[in-house]
C-alpha atoms as a PDB file:
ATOM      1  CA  UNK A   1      24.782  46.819  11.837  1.00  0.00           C
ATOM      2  CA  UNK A   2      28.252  48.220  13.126  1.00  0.00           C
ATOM      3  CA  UNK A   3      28.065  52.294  13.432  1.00  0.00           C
ATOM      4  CA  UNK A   4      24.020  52.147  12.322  1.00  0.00           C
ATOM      5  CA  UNK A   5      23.547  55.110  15.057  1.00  0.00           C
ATOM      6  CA  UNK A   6      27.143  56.781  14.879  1.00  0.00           C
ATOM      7  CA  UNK A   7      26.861  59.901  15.947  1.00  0.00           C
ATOM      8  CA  UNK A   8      23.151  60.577  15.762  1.00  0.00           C
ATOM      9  CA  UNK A   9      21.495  61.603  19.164  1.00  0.00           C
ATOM     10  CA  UNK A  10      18.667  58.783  21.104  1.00  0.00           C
ATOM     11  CA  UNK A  11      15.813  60.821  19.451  1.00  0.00           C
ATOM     12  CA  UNK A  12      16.939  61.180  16.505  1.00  0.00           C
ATOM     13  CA  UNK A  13      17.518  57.664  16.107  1.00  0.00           C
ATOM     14  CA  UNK A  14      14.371  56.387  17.335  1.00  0.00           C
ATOM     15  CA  UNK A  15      13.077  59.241  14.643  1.00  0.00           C
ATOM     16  CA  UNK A  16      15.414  57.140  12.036  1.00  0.00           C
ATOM     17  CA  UNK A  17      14.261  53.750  13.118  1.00  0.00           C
ATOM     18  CA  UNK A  18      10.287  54.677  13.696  1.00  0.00           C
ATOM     19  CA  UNK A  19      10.414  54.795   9.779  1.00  0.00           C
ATOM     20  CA  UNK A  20      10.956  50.885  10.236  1.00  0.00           C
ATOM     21  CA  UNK A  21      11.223  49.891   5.643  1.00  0.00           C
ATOM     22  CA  UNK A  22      12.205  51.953   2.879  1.00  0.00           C
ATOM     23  CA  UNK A  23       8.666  52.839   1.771  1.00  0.00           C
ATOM     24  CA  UNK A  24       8.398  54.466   5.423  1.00  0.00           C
ATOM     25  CA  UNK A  25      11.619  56.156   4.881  1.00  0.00           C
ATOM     26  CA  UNK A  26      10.282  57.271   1.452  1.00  0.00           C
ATOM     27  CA  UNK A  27       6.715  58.629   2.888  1.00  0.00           C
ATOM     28  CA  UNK A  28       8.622  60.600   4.699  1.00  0.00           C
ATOM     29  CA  UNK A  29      10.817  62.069   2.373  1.00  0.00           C
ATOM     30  CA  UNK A  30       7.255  62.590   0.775  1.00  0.00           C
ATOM     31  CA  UNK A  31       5.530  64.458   3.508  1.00  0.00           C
ATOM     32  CA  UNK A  32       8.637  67.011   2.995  1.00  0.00           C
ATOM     33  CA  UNK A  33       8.706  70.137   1.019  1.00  0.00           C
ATOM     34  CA  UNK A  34      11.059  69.935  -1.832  1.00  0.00           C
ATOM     35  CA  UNK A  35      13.250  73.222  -1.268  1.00  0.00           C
ATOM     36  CA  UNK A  36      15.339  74.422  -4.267  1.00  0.00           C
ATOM     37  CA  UNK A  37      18.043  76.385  -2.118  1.00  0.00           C
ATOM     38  CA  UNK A  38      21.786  75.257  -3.245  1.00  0.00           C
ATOM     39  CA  UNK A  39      22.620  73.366  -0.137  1.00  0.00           C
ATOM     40  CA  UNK A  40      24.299  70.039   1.062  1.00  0.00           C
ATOM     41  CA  UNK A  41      22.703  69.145   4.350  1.00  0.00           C
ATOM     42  CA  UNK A  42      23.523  66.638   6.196  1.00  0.00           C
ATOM     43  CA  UNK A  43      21.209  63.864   7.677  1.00  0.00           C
ATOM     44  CA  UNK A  44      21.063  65.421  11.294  1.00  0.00           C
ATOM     45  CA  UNK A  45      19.838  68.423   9.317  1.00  0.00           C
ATOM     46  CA  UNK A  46      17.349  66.948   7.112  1.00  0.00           C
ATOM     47  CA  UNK A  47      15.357  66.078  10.194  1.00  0.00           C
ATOM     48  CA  UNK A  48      16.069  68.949  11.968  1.00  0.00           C
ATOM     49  CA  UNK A  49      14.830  71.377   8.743  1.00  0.00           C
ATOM     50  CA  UNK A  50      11.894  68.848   7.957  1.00  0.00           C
ATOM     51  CA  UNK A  51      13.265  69.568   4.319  1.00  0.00           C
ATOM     52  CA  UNK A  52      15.116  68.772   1.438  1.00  0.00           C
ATOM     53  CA  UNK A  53      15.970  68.635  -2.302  1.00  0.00           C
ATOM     54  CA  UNK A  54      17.389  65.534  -4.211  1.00  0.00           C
ATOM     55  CA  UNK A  55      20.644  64.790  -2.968  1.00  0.00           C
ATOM     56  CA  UNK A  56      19.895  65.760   0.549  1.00  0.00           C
ATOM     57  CA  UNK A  57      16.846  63.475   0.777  1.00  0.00           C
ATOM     58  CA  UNK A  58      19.147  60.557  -1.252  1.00  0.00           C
ATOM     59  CA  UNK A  59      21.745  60.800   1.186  1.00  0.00           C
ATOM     60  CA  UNK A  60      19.197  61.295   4.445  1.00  0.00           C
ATOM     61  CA  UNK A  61      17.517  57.682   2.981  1.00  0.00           C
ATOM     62  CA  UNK A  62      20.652  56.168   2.778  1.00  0.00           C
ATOM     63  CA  UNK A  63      21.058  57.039   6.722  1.00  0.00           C
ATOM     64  CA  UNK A  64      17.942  55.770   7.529  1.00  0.00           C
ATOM     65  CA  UNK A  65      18.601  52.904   5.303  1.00  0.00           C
ATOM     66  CA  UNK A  66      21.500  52.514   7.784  1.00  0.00           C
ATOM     67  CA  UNK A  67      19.700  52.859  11.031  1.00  0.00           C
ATOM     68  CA  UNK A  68      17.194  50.306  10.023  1.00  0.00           C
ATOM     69  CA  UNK A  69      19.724  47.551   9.091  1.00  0.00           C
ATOM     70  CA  UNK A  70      20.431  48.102   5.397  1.00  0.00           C
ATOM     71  CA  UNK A  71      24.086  49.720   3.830  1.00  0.00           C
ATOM     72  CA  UNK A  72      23.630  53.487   3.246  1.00  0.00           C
ATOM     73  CA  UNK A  73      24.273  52.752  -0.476  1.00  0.00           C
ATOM     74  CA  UNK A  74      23.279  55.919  -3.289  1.00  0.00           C
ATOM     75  CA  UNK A  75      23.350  55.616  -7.052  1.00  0.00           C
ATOM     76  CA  UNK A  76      24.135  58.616  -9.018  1.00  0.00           C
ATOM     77  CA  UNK A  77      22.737  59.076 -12.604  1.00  0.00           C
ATOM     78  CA  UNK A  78      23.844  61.777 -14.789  1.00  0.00           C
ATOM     79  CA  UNK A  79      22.080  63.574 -17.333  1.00  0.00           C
ATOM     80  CA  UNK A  80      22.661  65.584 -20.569  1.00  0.00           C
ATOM     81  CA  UNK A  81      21.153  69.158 -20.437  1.00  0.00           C
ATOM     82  CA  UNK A  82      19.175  68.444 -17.171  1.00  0.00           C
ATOM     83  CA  UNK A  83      20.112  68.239 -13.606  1.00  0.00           C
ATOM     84  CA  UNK A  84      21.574  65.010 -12.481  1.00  0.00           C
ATOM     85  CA  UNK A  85      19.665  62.511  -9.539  1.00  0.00           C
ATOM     86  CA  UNK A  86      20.499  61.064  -6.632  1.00  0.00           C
ATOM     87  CA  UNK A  87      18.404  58.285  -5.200  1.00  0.00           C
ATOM     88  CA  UNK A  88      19.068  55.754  -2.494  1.00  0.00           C
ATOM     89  CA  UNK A  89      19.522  52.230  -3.202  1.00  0.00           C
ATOM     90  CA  UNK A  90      18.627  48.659  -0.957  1.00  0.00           C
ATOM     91  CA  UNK A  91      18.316  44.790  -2.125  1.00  0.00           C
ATOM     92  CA  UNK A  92      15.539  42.424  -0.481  1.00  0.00           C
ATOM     93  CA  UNK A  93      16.140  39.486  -1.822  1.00  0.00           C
ATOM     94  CA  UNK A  94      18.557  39.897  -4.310  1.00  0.00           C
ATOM     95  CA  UNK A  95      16.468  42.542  -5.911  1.00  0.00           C
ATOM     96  CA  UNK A  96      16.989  46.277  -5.693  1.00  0.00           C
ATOM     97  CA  UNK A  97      14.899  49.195  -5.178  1.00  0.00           C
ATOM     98  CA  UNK A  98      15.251  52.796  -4.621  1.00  0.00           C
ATOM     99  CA  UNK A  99      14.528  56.014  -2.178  1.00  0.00           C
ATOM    100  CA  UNK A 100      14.428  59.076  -3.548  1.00  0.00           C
ATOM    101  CA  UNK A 101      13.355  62.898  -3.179  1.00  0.00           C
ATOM    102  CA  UNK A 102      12.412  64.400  -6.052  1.00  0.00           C
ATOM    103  CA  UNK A 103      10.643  67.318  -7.825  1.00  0.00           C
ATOM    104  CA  UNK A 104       8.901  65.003 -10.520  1.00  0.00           C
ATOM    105  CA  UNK A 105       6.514  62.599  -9.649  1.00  0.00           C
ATOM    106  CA  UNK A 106       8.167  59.632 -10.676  1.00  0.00           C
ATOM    107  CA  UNK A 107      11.719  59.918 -10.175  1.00  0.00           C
ATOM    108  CA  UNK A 108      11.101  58.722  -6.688  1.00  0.00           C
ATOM    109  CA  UNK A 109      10.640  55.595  -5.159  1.00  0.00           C
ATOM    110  CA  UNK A 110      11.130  52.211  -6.556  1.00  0.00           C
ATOM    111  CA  UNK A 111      10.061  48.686  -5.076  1.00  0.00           C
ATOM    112  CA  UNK A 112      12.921  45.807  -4.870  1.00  0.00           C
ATOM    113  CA  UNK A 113      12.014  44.090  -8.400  1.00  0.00           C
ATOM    114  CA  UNK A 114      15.081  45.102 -10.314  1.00  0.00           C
ATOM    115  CA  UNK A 115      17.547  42.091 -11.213  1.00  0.00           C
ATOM    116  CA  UNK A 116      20.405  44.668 -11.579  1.00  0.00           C
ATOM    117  CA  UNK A 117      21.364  48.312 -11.465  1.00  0.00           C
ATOM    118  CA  UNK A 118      21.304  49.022 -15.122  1.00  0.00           C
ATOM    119  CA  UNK A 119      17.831  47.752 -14.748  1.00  0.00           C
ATOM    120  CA  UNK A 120      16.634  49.717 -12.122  1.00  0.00           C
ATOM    121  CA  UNK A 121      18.372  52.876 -13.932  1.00  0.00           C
ATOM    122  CA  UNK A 122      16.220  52.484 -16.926  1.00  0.00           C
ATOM    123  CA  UNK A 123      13.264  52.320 -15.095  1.00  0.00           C
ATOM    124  CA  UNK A 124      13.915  56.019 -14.911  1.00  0.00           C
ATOM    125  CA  UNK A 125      14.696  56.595 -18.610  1.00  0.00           C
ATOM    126  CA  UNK A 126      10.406  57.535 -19.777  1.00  0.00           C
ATOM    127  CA  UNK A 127      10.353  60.049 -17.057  1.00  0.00           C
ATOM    128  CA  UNK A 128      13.653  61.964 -16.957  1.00  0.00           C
ATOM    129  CA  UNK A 129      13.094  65.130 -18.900  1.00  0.00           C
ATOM    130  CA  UNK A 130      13.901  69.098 -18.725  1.00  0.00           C
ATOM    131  CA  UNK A 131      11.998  71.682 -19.416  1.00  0.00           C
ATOM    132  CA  UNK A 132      12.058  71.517 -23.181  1.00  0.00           C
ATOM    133  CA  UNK A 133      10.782  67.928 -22.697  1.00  0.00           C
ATOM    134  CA  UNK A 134      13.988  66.082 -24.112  1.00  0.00           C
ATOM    135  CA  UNK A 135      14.486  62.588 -22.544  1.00  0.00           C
ATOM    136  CA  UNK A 136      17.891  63.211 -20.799  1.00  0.00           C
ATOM    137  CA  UNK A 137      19.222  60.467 -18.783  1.00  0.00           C
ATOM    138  CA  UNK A 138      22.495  58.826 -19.460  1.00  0.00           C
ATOM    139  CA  UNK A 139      24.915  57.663 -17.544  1.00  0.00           C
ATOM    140  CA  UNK A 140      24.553  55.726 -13.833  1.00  0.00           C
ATOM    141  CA  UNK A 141      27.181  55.042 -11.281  1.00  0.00           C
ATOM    142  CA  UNK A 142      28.667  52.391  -9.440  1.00  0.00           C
ATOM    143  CA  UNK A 143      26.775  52.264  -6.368  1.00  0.00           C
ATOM    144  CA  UNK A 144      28.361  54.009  -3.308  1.00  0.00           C
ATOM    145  CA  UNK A 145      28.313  53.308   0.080  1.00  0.00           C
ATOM    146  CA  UNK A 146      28.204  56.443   2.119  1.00  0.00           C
ATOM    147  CA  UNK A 147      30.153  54.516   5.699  1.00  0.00           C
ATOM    148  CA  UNK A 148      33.520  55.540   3.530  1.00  0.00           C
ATOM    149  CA  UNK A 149      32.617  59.031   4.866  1.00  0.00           C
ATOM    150  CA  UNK A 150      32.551  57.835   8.482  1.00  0.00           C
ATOM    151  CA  UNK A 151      35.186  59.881   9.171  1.00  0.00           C
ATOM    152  CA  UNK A 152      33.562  62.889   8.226  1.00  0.00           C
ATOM    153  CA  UNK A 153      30.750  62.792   9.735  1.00  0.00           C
ATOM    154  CA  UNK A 154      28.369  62.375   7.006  1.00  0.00           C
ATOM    155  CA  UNK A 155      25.030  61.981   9.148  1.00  0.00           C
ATOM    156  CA  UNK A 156      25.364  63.936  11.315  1.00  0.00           C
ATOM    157  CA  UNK A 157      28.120  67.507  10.222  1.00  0.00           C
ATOM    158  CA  UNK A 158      26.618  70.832  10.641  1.00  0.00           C
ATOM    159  CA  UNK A 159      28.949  71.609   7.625  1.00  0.00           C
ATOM    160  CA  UNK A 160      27.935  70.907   4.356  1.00  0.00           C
ATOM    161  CA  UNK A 161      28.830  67.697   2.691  1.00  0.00           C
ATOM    162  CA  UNK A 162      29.982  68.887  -0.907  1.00  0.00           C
ATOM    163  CA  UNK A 163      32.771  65.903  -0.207  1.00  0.00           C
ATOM    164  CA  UNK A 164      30.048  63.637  -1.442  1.00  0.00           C
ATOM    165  CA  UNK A 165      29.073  65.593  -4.209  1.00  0.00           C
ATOM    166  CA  UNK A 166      32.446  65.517  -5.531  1.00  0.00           C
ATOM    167  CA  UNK A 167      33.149  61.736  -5.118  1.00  0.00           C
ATOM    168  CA  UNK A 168      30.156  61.469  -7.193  1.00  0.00           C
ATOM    169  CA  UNK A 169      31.874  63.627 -10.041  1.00  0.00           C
ATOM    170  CA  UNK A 170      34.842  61.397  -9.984  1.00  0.00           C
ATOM    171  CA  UNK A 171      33.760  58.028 -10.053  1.00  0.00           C
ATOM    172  CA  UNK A 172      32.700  55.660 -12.913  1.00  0.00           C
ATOM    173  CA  UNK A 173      29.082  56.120 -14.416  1.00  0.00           C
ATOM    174  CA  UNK A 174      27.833  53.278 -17.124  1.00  0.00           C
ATOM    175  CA  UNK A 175      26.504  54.690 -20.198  1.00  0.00           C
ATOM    176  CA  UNK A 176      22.643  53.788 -21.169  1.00  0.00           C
ATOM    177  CA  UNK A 177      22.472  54.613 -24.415  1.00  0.00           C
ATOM    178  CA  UNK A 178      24.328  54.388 -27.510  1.00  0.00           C
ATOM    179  CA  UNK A 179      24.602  57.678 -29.690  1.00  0.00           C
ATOM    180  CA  UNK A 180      22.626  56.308 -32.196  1.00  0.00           C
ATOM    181  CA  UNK A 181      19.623  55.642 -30.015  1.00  0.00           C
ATOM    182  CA  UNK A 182      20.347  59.349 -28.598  1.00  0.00           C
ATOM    183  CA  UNK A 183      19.659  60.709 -32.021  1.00  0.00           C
ATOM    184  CA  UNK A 184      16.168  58.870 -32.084  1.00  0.00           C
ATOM    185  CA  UNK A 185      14.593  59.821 -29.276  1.00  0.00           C
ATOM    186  CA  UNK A 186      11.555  62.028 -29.047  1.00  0.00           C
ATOM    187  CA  UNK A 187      10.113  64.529 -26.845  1.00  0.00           C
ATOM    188  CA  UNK A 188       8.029  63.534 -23.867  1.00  0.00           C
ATOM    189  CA  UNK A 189       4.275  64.705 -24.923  1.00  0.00           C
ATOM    190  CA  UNK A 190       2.086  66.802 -23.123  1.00  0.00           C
ATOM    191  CA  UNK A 191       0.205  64.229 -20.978  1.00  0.00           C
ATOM    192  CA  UNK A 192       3.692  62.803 -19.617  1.00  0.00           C
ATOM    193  CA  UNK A 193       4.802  66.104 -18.959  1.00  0.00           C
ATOM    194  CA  UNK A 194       1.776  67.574 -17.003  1.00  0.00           C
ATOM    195  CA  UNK A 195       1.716  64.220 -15.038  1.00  0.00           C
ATOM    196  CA  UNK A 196       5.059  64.285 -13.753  1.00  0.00           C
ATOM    197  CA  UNK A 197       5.112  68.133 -13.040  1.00  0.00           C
ATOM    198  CA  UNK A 198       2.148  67.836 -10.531  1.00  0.00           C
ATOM    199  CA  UNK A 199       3.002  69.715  -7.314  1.00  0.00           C
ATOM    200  CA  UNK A 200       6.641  70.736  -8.498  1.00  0.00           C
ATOM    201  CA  UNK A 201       8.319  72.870  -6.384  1.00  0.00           C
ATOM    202  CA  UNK A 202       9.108  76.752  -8.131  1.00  0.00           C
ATOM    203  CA  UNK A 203      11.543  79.742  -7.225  1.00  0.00           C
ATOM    204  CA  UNK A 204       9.138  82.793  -6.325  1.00  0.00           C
ATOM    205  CA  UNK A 205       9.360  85.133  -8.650  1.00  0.00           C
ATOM    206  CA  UNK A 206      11.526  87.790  -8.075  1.00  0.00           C
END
């Protein structure tokens, strides 16, 4: 693929491309810590910090996506009274799946069995909650392919990449639910929660 390695040095692209699929790419956005620091890192620094949160390990996928033959596409969902996600999207086959970092257990990766976008969106609906255990997801975007920020150096910027962040804001995101379906939901119970909190990440105490 034109521009797969733009930018990024030898060994960090044989790092990218030793990751080979997207379930490599997403063990090792695994092996990371999740870090809860309010930061936009870009790819280069993913790798070099061995670290990352949601968007930065969404838009470090989508790199390695790139370096291993697929479009550095994300998919942005939006919630209500929660945080919004960031995952990374690639087709096999006509069929998507996703990459994703994430602080709950199963808002990460997804295998290439979803028919559309919508479809793979819901797939996250069960296990999107906050903390009071509301079922928050909403909205999901158009998907976006990161090579429009070529010229800023995306991958590989020492600067943070807010620019992305902000495109995200601005585009169009497809509601999932109607309001009155929103009034019916319930709260996740206490099994669902406890599952999907194992090993989430926490601020120290102060």
């Amino acid at each position: 693929m034109a521009h797969s390695g733009k930018d990024f040095t030898a060994v960090e692209l044989r790092k990218l491309r030793s990751l080979k699929d997207p379930y490599g790419i997403q063990r090792y956005l695994d092996r990371m810590p999740y870090h809860l620091e309010d930061t936009a890192w870009s790819p280069r620094l993913v790798l070099r910090e061995e670290t990352s949160h949601c968007l930065e390990g969404a838009i470090f996928a989508a790199a390695a996506l790139r370096a291993n033959g697929f479009r550095p596409l994300i998919l942005d969902f939006e919630a209500e009274h929660d945080t919004d996600h960031v995952v990374a999207i690639y087709r096999v086959d006509g069929h998507w799946g996703a990459i994703a970092k994430s602080n709950y257990a199963g808002c990460r990766y997804r295998e290439p069995v979803y028919r559309s976008l919508r479809e793979l969106a819901m797939s996250y609906f069960n296990i999107y909650f906050n903390m009071r255990r509301e079922r928050t997801l909403r909205t999901f975007s158009r998907p976006v392919n990161l090579a429009r920020f070529d010229g800023q150096e995306w991958m590989t910027t020492p600067a943070p990449i807010w620019f992305i962040v902000n495109y995200l804001f601005e585009i169009h995101h497809y509601k999932l639910l109607r309001p009155a379906m929103v009034k019916r939901l319930h709260r996740v119970d206490e099994r669902l929660f406890q599952s999907e909190t194992v090993g989430k990440a926490h601020k120290p105490a102060p």
